[in-house]
N, C-alpha and C. Protein backbone atom coordinates (compact mmCIF):
# COMPACT_ATOMS: atom_id res chain seq x y z
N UNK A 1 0.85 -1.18 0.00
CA UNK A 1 0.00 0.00 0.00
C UNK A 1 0.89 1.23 0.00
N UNK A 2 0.71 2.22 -1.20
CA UNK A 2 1.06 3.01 -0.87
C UNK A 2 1.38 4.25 0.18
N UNK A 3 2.38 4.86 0.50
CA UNK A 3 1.89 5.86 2.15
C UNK A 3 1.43 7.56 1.26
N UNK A 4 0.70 8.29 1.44
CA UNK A 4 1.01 10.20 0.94
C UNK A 4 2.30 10.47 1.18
N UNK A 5 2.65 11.30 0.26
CA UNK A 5 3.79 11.89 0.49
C UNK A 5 3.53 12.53 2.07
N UNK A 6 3.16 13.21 2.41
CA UNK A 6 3.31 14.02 3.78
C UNK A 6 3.45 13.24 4.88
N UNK A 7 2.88 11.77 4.93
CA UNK A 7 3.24 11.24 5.63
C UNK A 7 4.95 10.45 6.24
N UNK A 8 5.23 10.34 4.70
CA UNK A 8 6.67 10.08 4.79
C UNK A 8 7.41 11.42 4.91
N UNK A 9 7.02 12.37 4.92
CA UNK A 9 7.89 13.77 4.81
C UNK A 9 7.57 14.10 6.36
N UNK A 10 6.16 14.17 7.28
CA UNK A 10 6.48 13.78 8.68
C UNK A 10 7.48 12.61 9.19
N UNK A 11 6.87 11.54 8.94
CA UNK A 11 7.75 10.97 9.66
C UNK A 11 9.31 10.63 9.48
N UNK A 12 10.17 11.89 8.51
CA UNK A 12 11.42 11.76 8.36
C UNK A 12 12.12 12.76 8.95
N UNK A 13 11.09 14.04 8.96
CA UNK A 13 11.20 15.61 9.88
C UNK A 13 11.22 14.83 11.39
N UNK A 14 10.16 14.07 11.82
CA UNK A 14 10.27 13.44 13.08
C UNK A 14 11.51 12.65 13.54
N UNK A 15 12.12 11.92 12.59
CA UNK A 15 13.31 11.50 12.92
C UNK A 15 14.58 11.96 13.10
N UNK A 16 14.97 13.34 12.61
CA UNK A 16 15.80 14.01 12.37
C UNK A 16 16.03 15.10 13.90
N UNK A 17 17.05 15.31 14.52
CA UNK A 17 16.79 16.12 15.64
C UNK A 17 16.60 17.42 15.31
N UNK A 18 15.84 18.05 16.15
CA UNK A 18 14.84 19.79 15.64
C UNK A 18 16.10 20.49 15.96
N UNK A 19 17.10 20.21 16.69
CA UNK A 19 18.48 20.98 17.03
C UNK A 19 19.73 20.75 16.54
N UNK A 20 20.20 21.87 15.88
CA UNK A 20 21.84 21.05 15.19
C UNK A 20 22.53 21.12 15.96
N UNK A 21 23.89 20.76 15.43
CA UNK A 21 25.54 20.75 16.36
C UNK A 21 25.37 22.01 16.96
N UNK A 22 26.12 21.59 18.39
CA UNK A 22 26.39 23.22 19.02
C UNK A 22 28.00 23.39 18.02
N UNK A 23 27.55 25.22 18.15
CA UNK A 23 28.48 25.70 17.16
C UNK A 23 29.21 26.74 18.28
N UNK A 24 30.54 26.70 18.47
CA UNK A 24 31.27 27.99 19.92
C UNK A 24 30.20 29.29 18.99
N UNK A 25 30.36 29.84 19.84
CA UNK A 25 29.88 31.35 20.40
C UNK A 25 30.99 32.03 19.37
N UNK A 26 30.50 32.84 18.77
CA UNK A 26 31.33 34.16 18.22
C UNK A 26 31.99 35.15 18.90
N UNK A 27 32.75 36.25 18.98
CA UNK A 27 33.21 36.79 19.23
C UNK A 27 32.01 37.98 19.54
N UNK A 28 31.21 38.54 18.98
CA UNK A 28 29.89 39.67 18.47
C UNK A 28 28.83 38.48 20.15
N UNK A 29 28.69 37.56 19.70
CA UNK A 29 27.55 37.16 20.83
C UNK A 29 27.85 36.65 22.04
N UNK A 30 29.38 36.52 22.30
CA UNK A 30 29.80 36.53 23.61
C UNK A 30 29.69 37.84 24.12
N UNK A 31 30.14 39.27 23.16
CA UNK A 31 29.92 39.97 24.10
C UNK A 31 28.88 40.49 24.45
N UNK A 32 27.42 40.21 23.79
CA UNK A 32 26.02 40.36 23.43
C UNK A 32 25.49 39.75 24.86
N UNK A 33 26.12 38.59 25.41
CA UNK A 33 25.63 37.95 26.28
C UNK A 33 26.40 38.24 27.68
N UNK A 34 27.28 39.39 27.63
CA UNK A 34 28.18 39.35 29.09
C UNK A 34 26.92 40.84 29.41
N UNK A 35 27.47 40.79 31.03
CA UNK A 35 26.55 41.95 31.37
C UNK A 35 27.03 43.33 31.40
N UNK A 36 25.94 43.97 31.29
CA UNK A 36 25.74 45.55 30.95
C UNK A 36 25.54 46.16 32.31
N UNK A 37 26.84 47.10 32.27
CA UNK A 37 27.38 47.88 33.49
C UNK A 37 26.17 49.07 33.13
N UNK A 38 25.83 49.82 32.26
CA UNK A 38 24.89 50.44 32.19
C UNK A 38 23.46 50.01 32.04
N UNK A 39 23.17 48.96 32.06
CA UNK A 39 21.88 48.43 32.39
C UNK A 39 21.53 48.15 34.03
N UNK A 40 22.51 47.60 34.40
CA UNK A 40 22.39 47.39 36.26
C UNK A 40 21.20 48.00 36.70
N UNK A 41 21.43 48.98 36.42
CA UNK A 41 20.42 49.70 37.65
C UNK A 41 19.12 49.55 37.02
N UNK A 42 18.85 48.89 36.35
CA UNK A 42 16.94 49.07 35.82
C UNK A 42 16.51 47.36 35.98
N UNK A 43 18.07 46.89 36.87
CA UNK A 43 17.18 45.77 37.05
C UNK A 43 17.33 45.31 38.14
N UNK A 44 17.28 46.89 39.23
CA UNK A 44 16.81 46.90 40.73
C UNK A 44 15.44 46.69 41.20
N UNK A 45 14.36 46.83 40.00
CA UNK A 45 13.03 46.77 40.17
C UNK A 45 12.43 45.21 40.63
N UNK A 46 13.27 44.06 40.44
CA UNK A 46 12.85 42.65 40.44
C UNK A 46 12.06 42.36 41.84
N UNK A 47 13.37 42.77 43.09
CA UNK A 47 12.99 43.08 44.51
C UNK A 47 11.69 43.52 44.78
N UNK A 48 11.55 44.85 44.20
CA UNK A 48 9.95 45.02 44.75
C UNK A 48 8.65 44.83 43.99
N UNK A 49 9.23 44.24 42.84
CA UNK A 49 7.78 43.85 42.13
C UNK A 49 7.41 42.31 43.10
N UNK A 50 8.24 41.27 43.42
CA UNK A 50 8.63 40.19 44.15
C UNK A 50 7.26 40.60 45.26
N UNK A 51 7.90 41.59 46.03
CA UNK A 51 7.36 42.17 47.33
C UNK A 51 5.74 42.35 47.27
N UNK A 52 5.12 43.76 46.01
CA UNK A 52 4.26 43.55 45.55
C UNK A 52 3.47 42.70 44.84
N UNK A 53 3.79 41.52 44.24
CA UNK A 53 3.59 40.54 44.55
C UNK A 53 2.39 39.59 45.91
N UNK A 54 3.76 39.41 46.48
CA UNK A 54 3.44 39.07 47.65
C UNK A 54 2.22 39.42 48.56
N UNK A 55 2.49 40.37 48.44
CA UNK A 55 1.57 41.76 49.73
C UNK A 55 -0.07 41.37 48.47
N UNK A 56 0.14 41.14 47.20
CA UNK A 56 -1.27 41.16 46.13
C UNK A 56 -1.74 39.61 46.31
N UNK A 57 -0.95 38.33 47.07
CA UNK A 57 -1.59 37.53 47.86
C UNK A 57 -1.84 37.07 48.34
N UNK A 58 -1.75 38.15 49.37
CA UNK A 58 -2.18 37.85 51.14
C UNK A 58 -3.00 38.28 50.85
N UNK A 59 -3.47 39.74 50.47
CA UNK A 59 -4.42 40.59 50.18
C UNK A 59 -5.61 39.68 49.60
N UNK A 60 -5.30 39.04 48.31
CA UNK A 60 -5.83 37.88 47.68
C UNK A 60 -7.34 37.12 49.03
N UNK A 61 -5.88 36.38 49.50
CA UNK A 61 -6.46 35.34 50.25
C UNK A 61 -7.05 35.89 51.41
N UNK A 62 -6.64 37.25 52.13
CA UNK A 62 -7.75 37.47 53.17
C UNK A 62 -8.94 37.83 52.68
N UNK A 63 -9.44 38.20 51.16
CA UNK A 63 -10.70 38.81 50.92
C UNK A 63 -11.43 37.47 50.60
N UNK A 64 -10.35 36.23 50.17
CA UNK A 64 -11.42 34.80 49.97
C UNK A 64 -11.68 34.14 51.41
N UNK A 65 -10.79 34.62 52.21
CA UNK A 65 -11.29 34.28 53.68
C UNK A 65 -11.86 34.59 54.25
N UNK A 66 -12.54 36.07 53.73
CA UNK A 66 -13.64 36.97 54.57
C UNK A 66 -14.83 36.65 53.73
N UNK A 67 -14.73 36.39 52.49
CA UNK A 67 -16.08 36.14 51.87
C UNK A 67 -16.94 35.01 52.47
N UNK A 68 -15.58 33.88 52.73
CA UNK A 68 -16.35 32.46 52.83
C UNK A 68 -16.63 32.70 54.04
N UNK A 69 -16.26 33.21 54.73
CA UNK A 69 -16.59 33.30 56.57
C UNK A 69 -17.64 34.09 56.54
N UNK A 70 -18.18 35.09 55.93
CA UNK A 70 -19.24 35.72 55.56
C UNK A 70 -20.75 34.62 54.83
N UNK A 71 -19.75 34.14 54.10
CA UNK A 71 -21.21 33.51 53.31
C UNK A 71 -21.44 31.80 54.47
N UNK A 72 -20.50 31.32 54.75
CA UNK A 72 -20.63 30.29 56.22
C UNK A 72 -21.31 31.40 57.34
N UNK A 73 -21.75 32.58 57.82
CA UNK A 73 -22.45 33.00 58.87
C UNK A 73 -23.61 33.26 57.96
N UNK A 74 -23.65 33.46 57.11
CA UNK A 74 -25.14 33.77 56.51
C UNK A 74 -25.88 32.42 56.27
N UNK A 75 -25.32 31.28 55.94
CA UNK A 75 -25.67 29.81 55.80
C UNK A 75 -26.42 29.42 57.65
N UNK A 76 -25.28 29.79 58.05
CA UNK A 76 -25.33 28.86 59.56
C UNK A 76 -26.80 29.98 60.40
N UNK A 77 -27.23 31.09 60.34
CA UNK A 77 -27.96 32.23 60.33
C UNK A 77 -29.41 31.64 60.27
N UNK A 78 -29.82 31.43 59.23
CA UNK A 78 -30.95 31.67 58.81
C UNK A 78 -31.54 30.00 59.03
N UNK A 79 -31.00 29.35 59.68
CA UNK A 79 -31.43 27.31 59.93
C UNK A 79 -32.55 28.21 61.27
């Protein structure tokens, strides 16, 4: 029985790895990838977004803890 072409053209793309040889690093993208003495400082912000964050859920979870404790006294209330 014959197979479609696309089927043999998947399953030969499938066999083949999606990644080639690692190739060294260039000279241009090593230094592309070392860090930036003039960038530093704009990536002091990590700390307090982290923080805010944080503080957005506690905040979170005390308003789902006041609802349900609210809607459990209105349940337990009205028996």
């Amino acid at each position: 029985m014959a197979q479609p072409a696309f089927l043999s053209s998947l399953r030969s793309h499938r066999l083949q790895p999606s990644r080639g040889y690692h190739v060294e690093l260039g000279a241009r993208e090593k230094a592309l990838l070392e860090e930036d003495v003039a960038l530093k400082r704009f990536k002091s912000y990590k700390n307090s977004v982290k923080q805010v964050t944080k503080i957005g859920n506690v905040l979170t979870l005390a308003v789902v803890l006041a609802c349900s404790y609210e809607i459990a006294v209105l349940a337990t209330s009205t028996k």
